[in-house]
N, C-alpha and C. Protein backbone atom coordinates (compact mmCIF):
# COMPACT_ATOMS: atom_id res chain seq x y z
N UNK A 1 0.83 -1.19 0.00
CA UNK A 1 0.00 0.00 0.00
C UNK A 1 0.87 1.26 0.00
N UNK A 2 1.70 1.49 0.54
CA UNK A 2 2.87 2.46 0.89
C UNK A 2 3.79 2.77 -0.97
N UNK A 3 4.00 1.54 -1.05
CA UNK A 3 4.45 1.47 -2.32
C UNK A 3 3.37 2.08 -3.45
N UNK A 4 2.44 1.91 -3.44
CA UNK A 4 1.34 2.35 -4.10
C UNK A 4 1.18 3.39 -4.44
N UNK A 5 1.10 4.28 -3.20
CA UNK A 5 1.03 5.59 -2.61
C UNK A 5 2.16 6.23 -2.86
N UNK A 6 3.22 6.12 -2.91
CA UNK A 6 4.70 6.44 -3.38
C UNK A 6 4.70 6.44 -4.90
N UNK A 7 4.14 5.03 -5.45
CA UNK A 7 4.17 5.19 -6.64
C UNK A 7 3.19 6.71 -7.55
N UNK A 8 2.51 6.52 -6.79
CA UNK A 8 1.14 7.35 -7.64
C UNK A 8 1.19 9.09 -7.32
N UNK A 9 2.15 9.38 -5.99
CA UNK A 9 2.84 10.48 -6.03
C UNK A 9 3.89 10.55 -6.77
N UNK A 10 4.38 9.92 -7.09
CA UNK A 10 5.84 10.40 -8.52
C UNK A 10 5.08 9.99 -9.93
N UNK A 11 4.14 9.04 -10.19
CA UNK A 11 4.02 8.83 -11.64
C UNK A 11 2.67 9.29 -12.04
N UNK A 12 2.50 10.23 -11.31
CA UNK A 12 1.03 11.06 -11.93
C UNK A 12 0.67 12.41 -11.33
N UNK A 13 0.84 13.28 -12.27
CA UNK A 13 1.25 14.32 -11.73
C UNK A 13 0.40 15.14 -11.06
N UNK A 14 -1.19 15.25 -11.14
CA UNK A 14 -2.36 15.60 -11.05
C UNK A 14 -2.33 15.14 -9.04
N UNK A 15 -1.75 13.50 -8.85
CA UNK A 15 -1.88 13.68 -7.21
C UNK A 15 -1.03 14.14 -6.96
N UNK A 16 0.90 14.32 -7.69
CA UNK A 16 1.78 15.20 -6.91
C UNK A 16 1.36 16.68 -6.51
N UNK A 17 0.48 17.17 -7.57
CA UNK A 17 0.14 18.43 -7.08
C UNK A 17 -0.65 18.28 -6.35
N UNK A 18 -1.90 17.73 -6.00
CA UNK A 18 -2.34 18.14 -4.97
C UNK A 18 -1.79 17.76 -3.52
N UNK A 19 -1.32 17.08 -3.70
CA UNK A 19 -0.25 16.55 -2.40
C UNK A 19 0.52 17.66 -1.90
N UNK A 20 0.79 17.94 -2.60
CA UNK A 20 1.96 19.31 -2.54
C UNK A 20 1.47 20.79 -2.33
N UNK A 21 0.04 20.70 -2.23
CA UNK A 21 -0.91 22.01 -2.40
C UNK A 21 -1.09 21.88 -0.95
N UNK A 22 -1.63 19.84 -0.67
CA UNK A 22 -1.94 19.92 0.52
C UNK A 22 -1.08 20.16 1.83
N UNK A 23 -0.08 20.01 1.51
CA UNK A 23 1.39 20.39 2.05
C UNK A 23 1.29 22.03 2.18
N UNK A 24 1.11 22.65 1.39
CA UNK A 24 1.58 24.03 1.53
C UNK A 24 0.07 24.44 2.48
N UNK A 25 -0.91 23.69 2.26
CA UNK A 25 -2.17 24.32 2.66
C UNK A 25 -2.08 24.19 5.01
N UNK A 26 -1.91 22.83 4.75
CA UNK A 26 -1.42 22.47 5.72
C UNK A 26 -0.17 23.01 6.71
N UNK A 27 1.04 23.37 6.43
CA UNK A 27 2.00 24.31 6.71
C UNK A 27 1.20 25.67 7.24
N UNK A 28 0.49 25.90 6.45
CA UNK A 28 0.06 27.92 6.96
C UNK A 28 -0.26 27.19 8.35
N UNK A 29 -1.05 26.33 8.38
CA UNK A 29 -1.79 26.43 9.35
C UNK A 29 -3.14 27.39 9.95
N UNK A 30 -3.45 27.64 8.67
CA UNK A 30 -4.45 28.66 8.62
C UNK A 30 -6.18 28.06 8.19
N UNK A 31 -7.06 28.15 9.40
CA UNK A 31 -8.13 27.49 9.13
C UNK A 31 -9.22 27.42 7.77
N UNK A 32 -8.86 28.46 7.52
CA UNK A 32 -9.57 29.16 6.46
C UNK A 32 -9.24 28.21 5.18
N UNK A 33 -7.86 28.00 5.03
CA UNK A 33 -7.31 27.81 3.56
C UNK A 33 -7.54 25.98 3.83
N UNK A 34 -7.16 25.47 4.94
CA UNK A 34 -8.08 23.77 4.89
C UNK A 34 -9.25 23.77 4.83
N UNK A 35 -10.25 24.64 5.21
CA UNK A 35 -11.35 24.64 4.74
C UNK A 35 -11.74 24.34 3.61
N UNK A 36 -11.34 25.27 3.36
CA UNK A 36 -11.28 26.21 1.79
C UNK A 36 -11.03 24.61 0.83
N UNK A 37 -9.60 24.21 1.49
CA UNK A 37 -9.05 22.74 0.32
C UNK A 37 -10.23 21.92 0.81
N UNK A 38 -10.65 21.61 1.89
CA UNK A 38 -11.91 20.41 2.28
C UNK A 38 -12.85 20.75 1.59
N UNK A 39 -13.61 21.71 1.35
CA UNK A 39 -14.45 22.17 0.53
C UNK A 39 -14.61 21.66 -0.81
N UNK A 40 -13.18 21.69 -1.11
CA UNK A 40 -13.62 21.73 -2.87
C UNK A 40 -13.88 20.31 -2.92
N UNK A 41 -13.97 19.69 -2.31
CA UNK A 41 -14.09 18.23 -2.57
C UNK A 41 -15.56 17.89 -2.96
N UNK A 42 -16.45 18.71 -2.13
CA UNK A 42 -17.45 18.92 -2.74
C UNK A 42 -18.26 17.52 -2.02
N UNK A 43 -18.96 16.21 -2.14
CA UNK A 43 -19.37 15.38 -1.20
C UNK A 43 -18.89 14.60 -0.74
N UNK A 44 -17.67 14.62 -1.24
CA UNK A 44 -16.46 13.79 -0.35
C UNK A 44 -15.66 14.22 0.72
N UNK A 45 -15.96 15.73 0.72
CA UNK A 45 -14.91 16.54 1.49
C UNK A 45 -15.08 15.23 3.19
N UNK A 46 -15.82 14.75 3.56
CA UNK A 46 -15.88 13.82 4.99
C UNK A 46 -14.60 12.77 4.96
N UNK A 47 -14.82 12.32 3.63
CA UNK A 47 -13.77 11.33 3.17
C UNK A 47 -11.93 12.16 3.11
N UNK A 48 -12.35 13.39 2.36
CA UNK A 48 -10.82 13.76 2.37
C UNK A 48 -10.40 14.40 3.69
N UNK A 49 -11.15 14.91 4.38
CA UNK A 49 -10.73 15.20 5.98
C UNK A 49 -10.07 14.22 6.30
N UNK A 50 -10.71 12.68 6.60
CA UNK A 50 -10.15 11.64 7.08
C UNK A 50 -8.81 11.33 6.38
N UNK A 51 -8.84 11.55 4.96
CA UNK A 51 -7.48 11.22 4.70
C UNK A 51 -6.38 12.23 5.16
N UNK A 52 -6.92 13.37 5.00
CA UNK A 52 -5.77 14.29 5.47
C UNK A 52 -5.30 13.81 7.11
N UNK A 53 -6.17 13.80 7.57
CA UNK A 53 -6.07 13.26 9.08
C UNK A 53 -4.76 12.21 9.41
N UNK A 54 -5.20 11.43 8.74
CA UNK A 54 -3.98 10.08 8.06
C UNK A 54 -3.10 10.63 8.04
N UNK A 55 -3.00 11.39 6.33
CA UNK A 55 -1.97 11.54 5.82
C UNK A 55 -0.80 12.41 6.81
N UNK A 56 -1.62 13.13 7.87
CA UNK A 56 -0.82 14.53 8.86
C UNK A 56 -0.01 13.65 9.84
N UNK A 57 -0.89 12.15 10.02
CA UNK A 57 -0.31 11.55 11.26
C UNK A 57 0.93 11.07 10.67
N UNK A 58 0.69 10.41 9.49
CA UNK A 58 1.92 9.67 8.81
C UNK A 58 3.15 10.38 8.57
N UNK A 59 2.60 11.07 7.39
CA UNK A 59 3.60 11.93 6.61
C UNK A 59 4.35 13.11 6.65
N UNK A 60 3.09 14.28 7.20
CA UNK A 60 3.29 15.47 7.49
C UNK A 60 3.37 16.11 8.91
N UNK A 61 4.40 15.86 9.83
CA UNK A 61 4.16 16.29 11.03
C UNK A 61 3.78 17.88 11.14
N UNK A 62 2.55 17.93 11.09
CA UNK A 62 2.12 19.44 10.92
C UNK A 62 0.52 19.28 11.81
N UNK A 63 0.60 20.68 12.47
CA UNK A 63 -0.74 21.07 13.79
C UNK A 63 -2.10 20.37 12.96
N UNK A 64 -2.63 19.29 13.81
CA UNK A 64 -3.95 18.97 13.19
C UNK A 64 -4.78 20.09 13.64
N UNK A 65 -5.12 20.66 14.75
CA UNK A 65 -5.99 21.68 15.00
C UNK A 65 -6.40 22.31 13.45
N UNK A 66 -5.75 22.34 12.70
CA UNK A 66 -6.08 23.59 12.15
C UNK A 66 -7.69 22.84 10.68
N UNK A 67 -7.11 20.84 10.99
CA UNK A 67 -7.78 20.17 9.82
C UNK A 67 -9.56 20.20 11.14
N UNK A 68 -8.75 20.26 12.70
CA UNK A 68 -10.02 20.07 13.44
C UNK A 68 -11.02 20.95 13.76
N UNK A 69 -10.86 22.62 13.58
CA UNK A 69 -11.55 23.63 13.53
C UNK A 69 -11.70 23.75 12.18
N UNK A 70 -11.31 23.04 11.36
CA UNK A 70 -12.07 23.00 9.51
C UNK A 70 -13.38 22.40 9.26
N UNK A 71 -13.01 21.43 10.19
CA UNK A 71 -13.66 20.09 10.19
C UNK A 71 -15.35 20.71 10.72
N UNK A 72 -14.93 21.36 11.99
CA UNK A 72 -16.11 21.68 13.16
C UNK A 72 -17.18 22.99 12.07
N UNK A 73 -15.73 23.74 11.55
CA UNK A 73 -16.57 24.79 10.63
C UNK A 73 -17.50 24.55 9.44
N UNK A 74 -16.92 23.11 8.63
CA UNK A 74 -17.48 22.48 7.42
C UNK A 74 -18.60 21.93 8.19
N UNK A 75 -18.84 20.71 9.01
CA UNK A 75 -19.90 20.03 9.06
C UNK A 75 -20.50 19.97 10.72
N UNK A 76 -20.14 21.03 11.27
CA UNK A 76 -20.67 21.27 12.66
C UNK A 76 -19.78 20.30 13.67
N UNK A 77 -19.80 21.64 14.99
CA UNK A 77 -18.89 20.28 15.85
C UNK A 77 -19.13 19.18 15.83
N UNK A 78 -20.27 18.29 16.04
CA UNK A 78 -20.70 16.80 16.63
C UNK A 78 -19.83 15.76 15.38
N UNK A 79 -20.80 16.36 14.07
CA UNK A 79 -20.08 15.97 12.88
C UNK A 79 -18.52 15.98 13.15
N UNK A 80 -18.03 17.34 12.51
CA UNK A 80 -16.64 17.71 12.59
C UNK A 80 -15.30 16.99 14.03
N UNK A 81 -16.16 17.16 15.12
CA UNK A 81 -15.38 16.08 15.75
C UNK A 81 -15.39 14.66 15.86
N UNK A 82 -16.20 14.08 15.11
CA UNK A 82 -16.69 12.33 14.94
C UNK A 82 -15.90 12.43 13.15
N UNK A 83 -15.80 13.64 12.71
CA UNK A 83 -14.86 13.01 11.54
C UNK A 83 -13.63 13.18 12.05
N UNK A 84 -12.84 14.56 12.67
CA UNK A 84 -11.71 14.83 12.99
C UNK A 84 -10.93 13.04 13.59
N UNK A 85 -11.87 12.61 14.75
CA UNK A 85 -11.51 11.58 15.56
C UNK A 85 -11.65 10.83 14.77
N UNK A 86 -12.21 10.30 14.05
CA UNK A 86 -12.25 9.26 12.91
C UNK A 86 -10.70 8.98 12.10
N UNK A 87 -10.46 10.61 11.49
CA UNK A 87 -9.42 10.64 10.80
C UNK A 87 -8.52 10.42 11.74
N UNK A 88 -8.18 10.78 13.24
CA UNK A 88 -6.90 10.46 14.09
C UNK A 88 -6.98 9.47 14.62
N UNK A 89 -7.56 8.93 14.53
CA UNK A 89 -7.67 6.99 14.86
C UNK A 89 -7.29 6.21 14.17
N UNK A 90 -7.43 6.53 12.68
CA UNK A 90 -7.28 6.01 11.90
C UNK A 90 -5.98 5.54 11.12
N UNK A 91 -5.06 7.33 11.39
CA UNK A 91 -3.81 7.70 11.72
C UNK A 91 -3.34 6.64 12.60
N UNK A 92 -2.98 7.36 13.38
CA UNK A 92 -2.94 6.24 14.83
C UNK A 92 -2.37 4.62 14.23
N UNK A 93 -3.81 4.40 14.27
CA UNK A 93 -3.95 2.54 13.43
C UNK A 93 -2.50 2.72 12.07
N UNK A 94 -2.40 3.54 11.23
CA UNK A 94 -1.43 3.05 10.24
C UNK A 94 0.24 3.44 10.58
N UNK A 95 0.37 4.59 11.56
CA UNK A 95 1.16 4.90 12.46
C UNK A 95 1.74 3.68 13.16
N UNK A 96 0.72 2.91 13.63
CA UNK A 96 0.83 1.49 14.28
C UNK A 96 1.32 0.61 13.39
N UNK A 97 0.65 -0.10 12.94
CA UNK A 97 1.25 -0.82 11.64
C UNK A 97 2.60 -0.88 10.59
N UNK A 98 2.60 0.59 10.73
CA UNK A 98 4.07 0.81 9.88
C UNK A 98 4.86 0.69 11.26
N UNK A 99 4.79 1.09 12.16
CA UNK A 99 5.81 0.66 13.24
C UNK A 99 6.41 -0.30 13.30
N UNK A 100 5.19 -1.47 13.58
CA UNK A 100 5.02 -2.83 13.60
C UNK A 100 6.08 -3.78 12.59
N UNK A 101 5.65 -2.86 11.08
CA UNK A 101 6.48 -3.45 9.81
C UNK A 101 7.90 -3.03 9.59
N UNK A 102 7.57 -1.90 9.81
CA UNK A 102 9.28 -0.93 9.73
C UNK A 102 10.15 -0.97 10.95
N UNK A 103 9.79 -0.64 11.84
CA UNK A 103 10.00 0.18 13.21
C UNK A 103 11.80 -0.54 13.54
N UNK A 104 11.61 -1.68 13.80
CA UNK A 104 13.06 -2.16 14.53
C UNK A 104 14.06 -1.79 13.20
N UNK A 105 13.45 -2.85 11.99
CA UNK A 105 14.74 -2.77 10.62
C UNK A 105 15.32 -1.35 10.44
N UNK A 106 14.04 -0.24 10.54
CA UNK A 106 14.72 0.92 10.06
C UNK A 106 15.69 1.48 11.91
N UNK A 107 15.25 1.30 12.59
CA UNK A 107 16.36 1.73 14.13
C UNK A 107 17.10 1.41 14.18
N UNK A 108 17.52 -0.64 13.38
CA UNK A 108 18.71 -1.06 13.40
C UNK A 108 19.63 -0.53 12.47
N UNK A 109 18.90 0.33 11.16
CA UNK A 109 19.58 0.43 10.24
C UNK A 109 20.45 1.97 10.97
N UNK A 110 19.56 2.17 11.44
CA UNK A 110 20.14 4.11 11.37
C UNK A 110 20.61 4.57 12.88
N UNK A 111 20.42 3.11 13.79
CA UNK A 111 20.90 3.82 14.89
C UNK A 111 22.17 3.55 15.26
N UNK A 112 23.17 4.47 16.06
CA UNK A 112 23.96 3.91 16.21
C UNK A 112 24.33 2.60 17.38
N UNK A 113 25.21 2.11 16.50
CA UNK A 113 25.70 0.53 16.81
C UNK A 113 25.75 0.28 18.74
N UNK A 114 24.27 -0.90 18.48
CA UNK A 114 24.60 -0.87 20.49
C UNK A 114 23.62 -0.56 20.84
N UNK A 115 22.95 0.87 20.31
CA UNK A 115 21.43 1.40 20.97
C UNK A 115 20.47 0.19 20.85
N UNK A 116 20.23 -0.23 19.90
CA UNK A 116 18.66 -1.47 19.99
C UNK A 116 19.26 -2.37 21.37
N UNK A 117 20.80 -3.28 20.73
CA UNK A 117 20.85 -4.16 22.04
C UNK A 117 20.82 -3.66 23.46
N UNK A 118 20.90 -2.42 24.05
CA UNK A 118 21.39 -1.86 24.83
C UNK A 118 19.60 -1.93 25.37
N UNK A 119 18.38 -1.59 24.76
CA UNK A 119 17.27 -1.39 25.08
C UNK A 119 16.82 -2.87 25.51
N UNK A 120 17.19 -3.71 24.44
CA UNK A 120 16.72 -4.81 24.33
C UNK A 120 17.09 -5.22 26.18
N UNK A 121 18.29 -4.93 26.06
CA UNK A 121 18.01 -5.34 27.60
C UNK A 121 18.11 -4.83 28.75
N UNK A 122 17.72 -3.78 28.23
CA UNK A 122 16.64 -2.84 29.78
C UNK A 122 15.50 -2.68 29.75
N UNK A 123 14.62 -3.27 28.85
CA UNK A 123 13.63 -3.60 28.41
C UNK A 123 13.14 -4.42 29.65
N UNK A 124 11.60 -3.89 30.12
CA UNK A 124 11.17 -4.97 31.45
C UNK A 124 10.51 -6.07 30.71
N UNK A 125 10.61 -7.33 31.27
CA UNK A 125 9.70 -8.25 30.99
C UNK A 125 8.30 -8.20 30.79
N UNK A 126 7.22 -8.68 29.72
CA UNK A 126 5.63 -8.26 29.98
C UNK A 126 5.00 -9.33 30.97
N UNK A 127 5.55 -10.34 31.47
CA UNK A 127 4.68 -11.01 32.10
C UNK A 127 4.15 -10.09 33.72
């Protein structure tokens, strides 16, 4: 899936830009202008909240507040916070998963030599 998603940001240029819009939109941090991008989505905008939601947890370490007062402004708090939380759960969950898949290979790769074993055993037992 990752691969997918990688792929379809470099070999089509229509999602690099908006990726990259959503990047810059996201950065201001300005409620108005995620709105503004949630909006145009037009009856999906519920659906692209959630992905942005995702995509902020994953990809873009950037202030969700700004997708969660979009959210509350587009489709009313009750709405807007049952999508906001939707989308950061959801996050969360693939946040998790890529951990799960990546997490040690890429620490062993990049940390320096000693740190993993060194945890490994100061690490408490779960029983």
């Amino acid at each position: 899936m990752v691969a997918v998603c990688i792929a379809a940001y470099l070999l089509v240029p229509a999602i690099r830009s908006e990726i990259n819009r959503l990047i810059f939109v996201l950065s201001m941090a300005d409620i108005h202008a995620v709105r503004g991008w949630v909006e145009s989505a037009g009856a999906w905008a519920p659906a692209i909240s959630i992905f942005i939601m995702v995509f902020h947890a994953v990809l873009a370490p950037l202030p969700a507040v700004a997708v969660t007062f979009a959210n509350a402004a587009i489709f009313g708090w009750a709405w807007g916070a049952a999508i906001s939380w939707t989308g950061a759960m959801l996050g969360a969950v693939v946040c998790y998963w890529l951990a799960i898949g990546l997490g040690r290979s890429l620490v062993e790769r990049y940390a320096p030599t000693g740190v993993v074993a060194r945890l490994d055993e100061e690490s408490l037992p779960l029983e």
